[in-house]
C-alpha atoms as a PDB file:
ATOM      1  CA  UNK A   1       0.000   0.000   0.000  1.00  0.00           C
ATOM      2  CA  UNK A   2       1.244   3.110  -1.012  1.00  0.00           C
ATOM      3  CA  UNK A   3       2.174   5.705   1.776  1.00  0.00           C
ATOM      4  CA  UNK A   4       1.841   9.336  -0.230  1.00  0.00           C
ATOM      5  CA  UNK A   5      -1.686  10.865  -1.395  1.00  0.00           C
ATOM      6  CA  UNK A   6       0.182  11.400  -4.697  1.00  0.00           C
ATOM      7  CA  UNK A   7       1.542   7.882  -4.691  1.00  0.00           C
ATOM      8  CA  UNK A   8      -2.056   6.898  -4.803  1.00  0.00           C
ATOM      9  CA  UNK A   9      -3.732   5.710  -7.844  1.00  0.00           C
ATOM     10  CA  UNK A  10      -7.502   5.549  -5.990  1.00  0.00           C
ATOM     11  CA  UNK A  11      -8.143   8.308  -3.682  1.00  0.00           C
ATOM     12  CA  UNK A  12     -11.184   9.076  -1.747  1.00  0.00           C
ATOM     13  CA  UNK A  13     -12.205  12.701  -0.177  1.00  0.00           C
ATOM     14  CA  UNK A  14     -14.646  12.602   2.893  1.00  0.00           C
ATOM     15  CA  UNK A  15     -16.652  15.239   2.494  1.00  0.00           C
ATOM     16  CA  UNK A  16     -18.558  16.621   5.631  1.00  0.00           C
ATOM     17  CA  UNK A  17     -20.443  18.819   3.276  1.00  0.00           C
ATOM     18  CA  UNK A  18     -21.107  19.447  -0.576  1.00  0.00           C
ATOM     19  CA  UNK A  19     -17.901  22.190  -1.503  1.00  0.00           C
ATOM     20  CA  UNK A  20     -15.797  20.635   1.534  1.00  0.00           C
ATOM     21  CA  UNK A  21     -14.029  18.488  -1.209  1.00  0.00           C
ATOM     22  CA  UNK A  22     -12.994  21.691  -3.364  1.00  0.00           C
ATOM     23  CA  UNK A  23     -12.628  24.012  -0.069  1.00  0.00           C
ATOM     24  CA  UNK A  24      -9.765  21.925   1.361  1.00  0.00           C
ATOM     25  CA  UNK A  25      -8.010  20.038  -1.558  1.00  0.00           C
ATOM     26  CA  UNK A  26      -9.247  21.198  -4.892  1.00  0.00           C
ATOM     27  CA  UNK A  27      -5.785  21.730  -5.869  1.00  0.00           C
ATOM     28  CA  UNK A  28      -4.461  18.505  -4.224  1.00  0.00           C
ATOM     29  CA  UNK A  29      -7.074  16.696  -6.297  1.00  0.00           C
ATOM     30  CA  UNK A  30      -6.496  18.592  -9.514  1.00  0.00           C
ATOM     31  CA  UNK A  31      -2.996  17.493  -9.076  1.00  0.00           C
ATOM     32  CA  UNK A  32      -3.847  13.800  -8.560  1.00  0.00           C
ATOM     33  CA  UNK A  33      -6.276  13.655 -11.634  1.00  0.00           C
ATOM     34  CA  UNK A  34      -3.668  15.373 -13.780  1.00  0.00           C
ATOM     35  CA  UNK A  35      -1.236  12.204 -12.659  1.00  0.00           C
ATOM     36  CA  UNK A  36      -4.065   9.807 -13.924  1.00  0.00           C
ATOM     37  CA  UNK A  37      -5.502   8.585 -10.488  1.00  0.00           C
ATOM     38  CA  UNK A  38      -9.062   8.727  -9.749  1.00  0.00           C
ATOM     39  CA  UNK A  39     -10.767  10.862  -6.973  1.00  0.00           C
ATOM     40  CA  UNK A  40     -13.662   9.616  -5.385  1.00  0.00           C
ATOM     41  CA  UNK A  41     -15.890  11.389  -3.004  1.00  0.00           C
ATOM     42  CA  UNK A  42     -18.063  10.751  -0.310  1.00  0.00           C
ATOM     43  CA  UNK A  43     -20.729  13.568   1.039  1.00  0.00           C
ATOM     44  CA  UNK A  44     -21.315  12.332   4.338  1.00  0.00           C
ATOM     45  CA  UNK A  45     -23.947  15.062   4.982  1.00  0.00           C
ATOM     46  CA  UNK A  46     -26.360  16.936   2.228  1.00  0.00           C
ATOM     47  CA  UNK A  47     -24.758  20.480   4.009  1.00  0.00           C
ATOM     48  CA  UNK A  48     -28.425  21.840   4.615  1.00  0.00           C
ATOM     49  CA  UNK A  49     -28.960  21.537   8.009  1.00  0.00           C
ATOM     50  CA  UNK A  50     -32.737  19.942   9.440  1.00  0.00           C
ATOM     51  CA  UNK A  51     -35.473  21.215   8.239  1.00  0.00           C
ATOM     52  CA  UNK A  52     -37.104  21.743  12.098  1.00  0.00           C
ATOM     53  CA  UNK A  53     -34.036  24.254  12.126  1.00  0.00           C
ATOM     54  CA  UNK A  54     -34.983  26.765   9.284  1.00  0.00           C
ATOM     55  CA  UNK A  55     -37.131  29.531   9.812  1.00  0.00           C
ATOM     56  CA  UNK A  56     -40.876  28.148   9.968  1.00  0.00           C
ATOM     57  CA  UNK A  57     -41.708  29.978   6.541  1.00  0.00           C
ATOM     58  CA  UNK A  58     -38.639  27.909   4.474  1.00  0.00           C
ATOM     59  CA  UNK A  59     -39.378  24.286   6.028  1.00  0.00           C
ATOM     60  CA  UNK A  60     -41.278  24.063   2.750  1.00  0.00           C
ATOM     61  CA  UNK A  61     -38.215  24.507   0.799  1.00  0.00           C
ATOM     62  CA  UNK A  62     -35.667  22.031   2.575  1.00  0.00           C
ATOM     63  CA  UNK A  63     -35.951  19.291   0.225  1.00  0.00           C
ATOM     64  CA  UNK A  64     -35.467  21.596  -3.065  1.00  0.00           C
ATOM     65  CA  UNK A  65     -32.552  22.961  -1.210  1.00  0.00           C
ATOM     66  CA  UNK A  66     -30.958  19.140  -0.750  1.00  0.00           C
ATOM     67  CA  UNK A  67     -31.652  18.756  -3.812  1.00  0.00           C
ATOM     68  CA  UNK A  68     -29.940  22.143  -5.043  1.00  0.00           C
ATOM     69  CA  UNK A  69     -26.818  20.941  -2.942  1.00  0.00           C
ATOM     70  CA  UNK A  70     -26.248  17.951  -4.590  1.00  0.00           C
ATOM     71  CA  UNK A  71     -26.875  19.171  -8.167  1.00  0.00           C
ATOM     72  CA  UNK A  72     -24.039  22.021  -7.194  1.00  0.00           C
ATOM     73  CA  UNK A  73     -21.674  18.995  -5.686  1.00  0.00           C
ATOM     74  CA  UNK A  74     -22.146  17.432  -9.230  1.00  0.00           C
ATOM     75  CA  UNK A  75     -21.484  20.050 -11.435  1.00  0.00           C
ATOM     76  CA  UNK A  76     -18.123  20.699  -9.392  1.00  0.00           C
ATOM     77  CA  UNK A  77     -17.290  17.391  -9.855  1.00  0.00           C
ATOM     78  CA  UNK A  78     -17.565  17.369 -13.464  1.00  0.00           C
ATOM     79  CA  UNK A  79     -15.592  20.335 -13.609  1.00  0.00           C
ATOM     80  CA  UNK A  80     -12.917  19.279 -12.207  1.00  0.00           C
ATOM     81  CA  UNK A  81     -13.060  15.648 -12.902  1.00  0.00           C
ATOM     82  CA  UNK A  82     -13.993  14.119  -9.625  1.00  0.00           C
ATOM     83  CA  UNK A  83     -16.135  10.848  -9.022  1.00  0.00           C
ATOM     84  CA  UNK A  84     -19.228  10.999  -6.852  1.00  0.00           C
ATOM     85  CA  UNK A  85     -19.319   7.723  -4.791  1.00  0.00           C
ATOM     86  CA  UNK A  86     -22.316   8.074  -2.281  1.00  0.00           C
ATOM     87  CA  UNK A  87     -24.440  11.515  -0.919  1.00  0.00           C
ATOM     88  CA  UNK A  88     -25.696  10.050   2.536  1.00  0.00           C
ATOM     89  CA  UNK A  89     -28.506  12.156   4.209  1.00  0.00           C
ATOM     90  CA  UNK A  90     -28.366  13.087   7.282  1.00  0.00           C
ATOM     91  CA  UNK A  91     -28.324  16.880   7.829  1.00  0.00           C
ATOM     92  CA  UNK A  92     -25.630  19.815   8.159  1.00  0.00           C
ATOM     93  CA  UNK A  93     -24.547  19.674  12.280  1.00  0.00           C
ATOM     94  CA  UNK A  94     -26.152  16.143  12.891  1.00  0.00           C
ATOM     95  CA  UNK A  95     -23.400  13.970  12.294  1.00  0.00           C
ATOM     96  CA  UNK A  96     -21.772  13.570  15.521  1.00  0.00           C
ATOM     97  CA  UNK A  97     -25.023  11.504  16.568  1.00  0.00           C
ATOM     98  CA  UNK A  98     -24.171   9.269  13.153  1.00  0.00           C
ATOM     99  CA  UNK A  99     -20.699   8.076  13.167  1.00  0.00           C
ATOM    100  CA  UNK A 100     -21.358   4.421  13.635  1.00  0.00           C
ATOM    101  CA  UNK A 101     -23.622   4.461  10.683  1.00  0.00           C
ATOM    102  CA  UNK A 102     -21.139   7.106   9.059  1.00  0.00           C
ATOM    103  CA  UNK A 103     -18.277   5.141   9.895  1.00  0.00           C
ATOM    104  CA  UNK A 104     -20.542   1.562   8.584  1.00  0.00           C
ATOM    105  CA  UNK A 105     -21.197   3.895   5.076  1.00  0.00           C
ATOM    106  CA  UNK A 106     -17.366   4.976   4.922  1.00  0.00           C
ATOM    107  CA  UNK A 107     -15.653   1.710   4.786  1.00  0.00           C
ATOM    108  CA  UNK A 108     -18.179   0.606   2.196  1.00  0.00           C
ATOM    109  CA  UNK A 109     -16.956   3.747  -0.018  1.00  0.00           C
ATOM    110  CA  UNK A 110     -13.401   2.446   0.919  1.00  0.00           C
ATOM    111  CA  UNK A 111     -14.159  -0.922  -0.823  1.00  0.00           C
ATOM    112  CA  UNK A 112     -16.245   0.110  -3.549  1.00  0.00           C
ATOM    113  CA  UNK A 113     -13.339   2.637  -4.811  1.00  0.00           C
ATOM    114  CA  UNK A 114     -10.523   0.170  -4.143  1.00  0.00           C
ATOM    115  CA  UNK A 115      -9.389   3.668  -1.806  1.00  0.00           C
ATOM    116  CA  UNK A 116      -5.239   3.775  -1.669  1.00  0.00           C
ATOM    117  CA  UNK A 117      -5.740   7.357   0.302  1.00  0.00           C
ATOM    118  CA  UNK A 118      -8.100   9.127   2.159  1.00  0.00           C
ATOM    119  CA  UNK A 119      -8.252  12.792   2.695  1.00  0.00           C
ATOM    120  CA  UNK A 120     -10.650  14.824   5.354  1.00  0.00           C
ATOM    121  CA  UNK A 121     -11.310  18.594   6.342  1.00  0.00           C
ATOM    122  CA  UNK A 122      -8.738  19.525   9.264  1.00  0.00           C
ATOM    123  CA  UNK A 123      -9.851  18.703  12.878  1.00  0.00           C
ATOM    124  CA  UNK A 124      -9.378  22.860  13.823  1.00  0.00           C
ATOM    125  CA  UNK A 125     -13.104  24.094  14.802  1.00  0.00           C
ATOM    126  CA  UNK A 126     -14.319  25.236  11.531  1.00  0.00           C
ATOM    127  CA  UNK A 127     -17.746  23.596  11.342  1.00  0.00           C
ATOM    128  CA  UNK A 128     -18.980  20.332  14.021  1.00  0.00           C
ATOM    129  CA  UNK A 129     -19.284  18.301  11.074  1.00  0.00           C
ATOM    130  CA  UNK A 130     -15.484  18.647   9.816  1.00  0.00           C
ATOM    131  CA  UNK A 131     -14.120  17.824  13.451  1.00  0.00           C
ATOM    132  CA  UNK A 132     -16.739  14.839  13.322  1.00  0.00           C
ATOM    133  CA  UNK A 133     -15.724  13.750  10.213  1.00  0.00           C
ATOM    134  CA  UNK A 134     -12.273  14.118  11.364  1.00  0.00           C
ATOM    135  CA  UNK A 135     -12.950  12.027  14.177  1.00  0.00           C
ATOM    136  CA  UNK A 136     -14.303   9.069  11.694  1.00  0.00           C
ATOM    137  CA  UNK A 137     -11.078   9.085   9.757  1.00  0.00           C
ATOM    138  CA  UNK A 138      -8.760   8.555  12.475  1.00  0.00           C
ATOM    139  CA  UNK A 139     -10.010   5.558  13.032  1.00  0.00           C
ATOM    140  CA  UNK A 140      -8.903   4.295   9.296  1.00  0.00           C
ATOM    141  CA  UNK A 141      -4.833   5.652  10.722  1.00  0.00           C
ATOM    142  CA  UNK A 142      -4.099   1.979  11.049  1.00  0.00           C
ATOM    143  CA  UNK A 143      -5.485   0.869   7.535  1.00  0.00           C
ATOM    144  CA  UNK A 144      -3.961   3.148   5.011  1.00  0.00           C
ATOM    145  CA  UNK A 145      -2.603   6.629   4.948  1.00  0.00           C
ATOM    146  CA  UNK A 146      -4.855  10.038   6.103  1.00  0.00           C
ATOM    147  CA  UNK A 147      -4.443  13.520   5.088  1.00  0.00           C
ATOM    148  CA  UNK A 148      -5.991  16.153   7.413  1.00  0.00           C
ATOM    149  CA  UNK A 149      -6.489  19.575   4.871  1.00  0.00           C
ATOM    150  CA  UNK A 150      -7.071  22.922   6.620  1.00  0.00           C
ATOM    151  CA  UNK A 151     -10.257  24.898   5.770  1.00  0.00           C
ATOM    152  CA  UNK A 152     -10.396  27.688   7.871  1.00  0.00           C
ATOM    153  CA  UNK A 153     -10.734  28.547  11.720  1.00  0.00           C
ATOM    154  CA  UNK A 154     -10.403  31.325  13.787  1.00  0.00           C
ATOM    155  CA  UNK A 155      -7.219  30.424  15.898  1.00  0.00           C
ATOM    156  CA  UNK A 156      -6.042  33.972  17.414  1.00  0.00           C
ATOM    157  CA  UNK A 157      -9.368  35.679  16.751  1.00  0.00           C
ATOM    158  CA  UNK A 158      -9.263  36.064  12.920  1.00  0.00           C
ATOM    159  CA  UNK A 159     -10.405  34.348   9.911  1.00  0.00           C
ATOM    160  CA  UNK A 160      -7.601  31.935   8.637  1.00  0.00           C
ATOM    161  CA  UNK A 161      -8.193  30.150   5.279  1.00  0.00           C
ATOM    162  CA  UNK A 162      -6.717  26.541   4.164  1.00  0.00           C
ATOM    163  CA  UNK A 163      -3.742  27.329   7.424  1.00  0.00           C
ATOM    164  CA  UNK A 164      -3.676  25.068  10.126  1.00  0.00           C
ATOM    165  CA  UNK A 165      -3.581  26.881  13.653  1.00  0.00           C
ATOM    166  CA  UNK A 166      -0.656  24.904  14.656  1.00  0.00           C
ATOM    167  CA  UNK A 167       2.380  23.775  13.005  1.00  0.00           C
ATOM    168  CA  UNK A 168       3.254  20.783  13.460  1.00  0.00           C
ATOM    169  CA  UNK A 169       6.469  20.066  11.598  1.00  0.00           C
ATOM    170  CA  UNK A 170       5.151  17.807   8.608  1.00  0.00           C
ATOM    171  CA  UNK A 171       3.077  20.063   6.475  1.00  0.00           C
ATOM    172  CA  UNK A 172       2.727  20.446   2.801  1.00  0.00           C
ATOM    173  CA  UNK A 173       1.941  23.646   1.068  1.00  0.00           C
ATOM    174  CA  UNK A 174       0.656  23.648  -2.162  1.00  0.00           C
ATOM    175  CA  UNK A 175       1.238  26.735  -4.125  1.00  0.00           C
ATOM    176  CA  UNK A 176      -1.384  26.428  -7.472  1.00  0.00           C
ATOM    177  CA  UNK A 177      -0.545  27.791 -11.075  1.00  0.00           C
ATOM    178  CA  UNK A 178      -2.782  30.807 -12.614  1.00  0.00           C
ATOM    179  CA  UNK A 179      -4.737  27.801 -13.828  1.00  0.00           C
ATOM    180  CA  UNK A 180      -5.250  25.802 -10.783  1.00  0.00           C
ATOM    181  CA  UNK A 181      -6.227  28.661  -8.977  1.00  0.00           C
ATOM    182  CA  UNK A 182      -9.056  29.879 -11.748  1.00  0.00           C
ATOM    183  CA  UNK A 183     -10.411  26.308 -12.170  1.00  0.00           C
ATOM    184  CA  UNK A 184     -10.793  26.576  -8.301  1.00  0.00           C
ATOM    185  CA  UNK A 185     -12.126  29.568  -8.466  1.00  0.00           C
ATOM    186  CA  UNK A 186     -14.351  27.807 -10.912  1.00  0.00           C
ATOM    187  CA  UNK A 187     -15.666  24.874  -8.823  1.00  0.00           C
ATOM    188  CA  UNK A 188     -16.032  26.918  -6.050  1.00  0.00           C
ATOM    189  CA  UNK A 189     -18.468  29.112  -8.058  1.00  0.00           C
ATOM    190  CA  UNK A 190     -20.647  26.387  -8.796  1.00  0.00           C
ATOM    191  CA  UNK A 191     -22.029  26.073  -5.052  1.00  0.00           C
ATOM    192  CA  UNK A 192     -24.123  29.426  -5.870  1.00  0.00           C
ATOM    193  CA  UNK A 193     -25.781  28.177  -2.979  1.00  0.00           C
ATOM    194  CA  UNK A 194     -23.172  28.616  -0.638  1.00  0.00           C
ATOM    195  CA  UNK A 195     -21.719  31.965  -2.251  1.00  0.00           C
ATOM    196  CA  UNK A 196     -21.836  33.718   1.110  1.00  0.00           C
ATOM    197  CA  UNK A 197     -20.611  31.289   3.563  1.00  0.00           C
ATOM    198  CA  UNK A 198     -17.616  30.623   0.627  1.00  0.00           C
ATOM    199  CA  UNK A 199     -16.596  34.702   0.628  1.00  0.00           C
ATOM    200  CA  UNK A 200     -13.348  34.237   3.355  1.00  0.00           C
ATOM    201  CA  UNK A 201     -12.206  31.353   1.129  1.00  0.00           C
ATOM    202  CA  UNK A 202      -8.987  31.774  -0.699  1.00  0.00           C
ATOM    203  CA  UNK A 203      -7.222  29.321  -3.451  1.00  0.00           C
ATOM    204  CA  UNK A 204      -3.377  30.931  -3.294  1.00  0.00           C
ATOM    205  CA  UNK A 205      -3.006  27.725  -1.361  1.00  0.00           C
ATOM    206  CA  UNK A 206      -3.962  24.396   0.076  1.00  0.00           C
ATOM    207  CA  UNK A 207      -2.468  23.001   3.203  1.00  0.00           C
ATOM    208  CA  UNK A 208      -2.059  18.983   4.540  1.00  0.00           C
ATOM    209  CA  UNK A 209      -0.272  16.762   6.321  1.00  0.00           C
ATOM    210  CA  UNK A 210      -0.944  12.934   7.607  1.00  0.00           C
ATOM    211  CA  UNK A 211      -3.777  12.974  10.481  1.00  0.00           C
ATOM    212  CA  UNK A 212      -2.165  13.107  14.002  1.00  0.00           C
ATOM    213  CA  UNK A 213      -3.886  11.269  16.930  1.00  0.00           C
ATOM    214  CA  UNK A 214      -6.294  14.499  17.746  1.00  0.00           C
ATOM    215  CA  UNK A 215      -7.918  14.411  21.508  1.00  0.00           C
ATOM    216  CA  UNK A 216     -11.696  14.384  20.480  1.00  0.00           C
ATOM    217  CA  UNK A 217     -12.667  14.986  23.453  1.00  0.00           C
ATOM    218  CA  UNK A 218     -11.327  18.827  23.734  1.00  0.00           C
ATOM    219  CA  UNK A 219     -11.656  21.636  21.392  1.00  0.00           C
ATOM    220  CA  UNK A 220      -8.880  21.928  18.427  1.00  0.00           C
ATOM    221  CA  UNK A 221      -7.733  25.186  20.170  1.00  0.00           C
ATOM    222  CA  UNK A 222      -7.859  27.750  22.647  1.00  0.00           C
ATOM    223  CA  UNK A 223     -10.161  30.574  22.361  1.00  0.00           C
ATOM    224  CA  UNK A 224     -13.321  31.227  20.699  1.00  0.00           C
ATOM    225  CA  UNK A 225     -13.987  28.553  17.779  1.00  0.00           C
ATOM    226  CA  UNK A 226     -14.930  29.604  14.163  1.00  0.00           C
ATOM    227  CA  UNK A 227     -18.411  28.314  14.978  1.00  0.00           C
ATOM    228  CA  UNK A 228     -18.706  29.963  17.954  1.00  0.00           C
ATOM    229  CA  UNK A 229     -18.525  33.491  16.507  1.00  0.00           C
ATOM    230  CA  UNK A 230     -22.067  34.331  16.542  1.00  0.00           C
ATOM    231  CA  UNK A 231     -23.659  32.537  19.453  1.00  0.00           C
ATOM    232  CA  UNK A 232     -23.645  36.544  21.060  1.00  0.00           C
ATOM    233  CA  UNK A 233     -26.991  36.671  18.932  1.00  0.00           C
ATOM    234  CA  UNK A 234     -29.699  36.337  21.229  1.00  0.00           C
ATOM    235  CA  UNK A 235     -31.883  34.460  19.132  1.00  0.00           C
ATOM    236  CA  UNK A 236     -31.742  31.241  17.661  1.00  0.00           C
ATOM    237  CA  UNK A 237     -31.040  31.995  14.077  1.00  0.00           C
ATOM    238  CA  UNK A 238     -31.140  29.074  11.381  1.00  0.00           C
ATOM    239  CA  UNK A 239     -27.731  30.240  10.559  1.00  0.00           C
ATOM    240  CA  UNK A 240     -25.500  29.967  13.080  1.00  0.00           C
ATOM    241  CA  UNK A 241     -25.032  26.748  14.857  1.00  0.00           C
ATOM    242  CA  UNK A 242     -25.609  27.184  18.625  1.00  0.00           C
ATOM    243  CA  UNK A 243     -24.784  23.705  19.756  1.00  0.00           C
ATOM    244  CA  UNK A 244     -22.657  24.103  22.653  1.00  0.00           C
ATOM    245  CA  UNK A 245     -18.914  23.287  22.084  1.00  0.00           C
ATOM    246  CA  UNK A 246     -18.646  21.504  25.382  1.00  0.00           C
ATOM    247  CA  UNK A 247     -21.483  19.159  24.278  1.00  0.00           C
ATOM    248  CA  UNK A 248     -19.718  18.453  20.468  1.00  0.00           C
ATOM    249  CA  UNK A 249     -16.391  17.585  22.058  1.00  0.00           C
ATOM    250  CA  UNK A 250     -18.169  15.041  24.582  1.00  0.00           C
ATOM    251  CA  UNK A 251     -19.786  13.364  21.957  1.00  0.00           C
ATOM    252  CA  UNK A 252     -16.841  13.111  19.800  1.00  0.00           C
ATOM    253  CA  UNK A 253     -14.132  12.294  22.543  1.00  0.00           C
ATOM    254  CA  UNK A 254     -16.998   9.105  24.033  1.00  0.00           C
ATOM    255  CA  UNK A 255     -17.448   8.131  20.495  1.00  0.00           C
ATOM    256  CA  UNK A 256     -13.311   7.637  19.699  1.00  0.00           C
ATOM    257  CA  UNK A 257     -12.811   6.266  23.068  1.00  0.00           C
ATOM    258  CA  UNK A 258     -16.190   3.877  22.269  1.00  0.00           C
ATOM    259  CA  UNK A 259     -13.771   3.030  19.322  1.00  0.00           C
ATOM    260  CA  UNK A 260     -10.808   2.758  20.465  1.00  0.00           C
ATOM    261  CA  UNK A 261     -11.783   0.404  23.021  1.00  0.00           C
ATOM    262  CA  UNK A 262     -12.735  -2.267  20.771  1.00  0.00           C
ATOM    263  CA  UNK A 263     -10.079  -2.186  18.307  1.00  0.00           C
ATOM    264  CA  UNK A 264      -8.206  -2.909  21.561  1.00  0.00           C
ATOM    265  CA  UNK A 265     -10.573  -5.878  22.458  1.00  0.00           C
ATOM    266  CA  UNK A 266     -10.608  -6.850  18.699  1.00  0.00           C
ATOM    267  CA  UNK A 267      -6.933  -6.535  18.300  1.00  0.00           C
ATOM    268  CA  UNK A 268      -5.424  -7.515  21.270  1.00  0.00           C
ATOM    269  CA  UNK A 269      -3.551  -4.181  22.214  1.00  0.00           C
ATOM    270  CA  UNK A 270      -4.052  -0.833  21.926  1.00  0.00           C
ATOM    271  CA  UNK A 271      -3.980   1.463  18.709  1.00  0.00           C
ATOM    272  CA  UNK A 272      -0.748   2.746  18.131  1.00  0.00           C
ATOM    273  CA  UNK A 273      -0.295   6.713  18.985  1.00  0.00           C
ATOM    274  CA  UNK A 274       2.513   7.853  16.640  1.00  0.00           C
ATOM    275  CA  UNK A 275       0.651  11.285  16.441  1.00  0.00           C
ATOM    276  CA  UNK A 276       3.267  13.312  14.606  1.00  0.00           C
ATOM    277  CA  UNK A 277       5.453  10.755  12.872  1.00  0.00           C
ATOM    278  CA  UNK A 278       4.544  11.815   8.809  1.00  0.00           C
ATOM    279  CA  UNK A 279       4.037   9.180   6.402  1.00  0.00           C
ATOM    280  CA  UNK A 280       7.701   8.762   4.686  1.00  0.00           C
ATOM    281  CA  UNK A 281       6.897   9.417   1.338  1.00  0.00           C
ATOM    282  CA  UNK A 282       4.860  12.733   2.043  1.00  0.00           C
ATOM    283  CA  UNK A 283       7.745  14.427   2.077  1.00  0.00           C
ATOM    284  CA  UNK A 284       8.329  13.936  -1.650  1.00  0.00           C
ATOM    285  CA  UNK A 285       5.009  14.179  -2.203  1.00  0.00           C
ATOM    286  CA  UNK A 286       2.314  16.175  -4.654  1.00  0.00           C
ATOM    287  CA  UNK A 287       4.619  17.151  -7.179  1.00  0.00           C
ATOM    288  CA  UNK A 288       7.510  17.937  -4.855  1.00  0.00           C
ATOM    289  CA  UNK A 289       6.144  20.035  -2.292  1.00  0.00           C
ATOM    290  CA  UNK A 290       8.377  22.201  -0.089  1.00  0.00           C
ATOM    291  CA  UNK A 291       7.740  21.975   3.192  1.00  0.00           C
ATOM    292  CA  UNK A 292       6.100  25.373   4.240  1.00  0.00           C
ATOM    293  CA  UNK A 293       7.746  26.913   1.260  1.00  0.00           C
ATOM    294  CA  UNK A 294       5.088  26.044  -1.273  1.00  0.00           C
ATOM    295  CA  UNK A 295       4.620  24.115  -4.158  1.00  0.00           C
ATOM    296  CA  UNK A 296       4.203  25.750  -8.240  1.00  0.00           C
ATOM    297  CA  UNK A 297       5.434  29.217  -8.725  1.00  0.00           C
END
């Protein structure tokens, strides 16, 4: 088995949302098409959150707005050359209370696309869903190689697109050509949808490295999360996702314990926990990255 996403000759994206696949490695998987693998994705969510959560007046609309979602998902896709593998259902900030079932419909992506690779949105307090999904992947570590992409957060009180708020030694920047960046640009465009939620994304630059051993059970960083920006409002606004963070990270942290528990049964010792040790042949990498230094121009 191959260790490096570019070594890869089937790779699959886990997709929290619809656009989460061109937000965090559009570029990575341009660059893995153009080397004549095939990129698979999985939408483990339709990115429209319940319908019991829109404004009374719009509950009408929620299954013409699934429906949008996935037609924009598809039309990115094609653009860029990507393989839809499975849009599961469950809504936008529900899938911590899925990820057996998510887990279940994620290993059967794995086999269907013969998967070498996977890739999944950073674990860095962007969205619920991405540090849920993140918490699914790490539990395929010991199977094949994982690549954590940054999105965005809002480590040190700003808006930080496709950077990771901590270095850890073993990331790859990837620096895209003028025509990387405008077929980005591009696929990004077709989730018209999404346009305003999409405005502090950038594509000067993708970000990955192999997924460390995260603690679930605690927030990604110190101080106020990316999702936790708005919950000043003082009412409960379809919007913005009031869930409390204490209440995300218990759910998470019991369900990778839950997990890790009975690989340990299954297996007869515990997982390993080799948190920041990079894959070998990340290094060389995704057309030759250099290590913080970028990649292209």
């Amino acid at each position: 088995m191959s260790g490096g996403f570019s070594d890869a000759r089937q790779i699959l994206l886990v997709a929290p949302h619809p656009d989460d696949e061109i937000v965090a490695c559009g570029i990575a998987a341009m660059r893995a098409l153009a080397t004549g693998a095939r990129v698979f994705v999985l939408y483990l969510t339709t990115g429209v959150p319940a319908a019991r959560d829109l404004w009374p007046w719009r509950r009408k609309e929620h299954a013409a707005r699934v429906a949008r979602r996935r037609a924009e998902a598809e039309a990115a896709a094609a653009l860029i050359g990507l393989e839809p593998i499975r849009f599961l259902g469950w809504p936008s900030r529900r899938l911590r209370e899925h990820l057996d079932e998510a887990f279940g419909e994620t290993e059967r992506a794995l086999a269907d696309c013969a998967a070498e690779a996977v890739s999944v949105p950073a674990f860095e307090g962007a969205h619920q869903d991405h540090d849920a999904a993140s918490a699914l992947a790490a539990r395929l570590r010991e199977r094949l190689p994982v690549f954590e992409f940054a999105a965005y957060n809002f480590a040190g009180g700003r808006v930080n697109a496709n950077r990771f708020p901590t270095q850890r030694g073993d990331e790859v920047v990837l620096v895209p050509n003028p025509a990387e960046a405008a077929l980005k640009r591009r696929a990004l465009a077709c989730y018209v949808s999404e346009r305003g939620n999409l405005r502090h994304i950038r594509v000067e630059r993708e970000v990955c490295r192999p997924l460390p051993l995260h603690d679930y059970g605690a927030p990604p960083h110190s101080g106020r999360l990316f999702r936790e920006r708005f919950h000043w409002v003082p009412f409960r606004h379809p919007h913005i996702d009031f869930t409390a963070s204490a209440k995300v990270y218990a759910a998470l942290g019991h369900w990778a314990s839950a997990r890790d528990c009975r690989s340990c049964a299954a297996l007869g010792h515990c997982p390993s926990s080799k948190a920041g040790q990079p894959h070998g042949e990340l290094a060389g990498a995704l057309d030759e990255p250099q290590r913080e230094r970028g990649v292209g121009r």
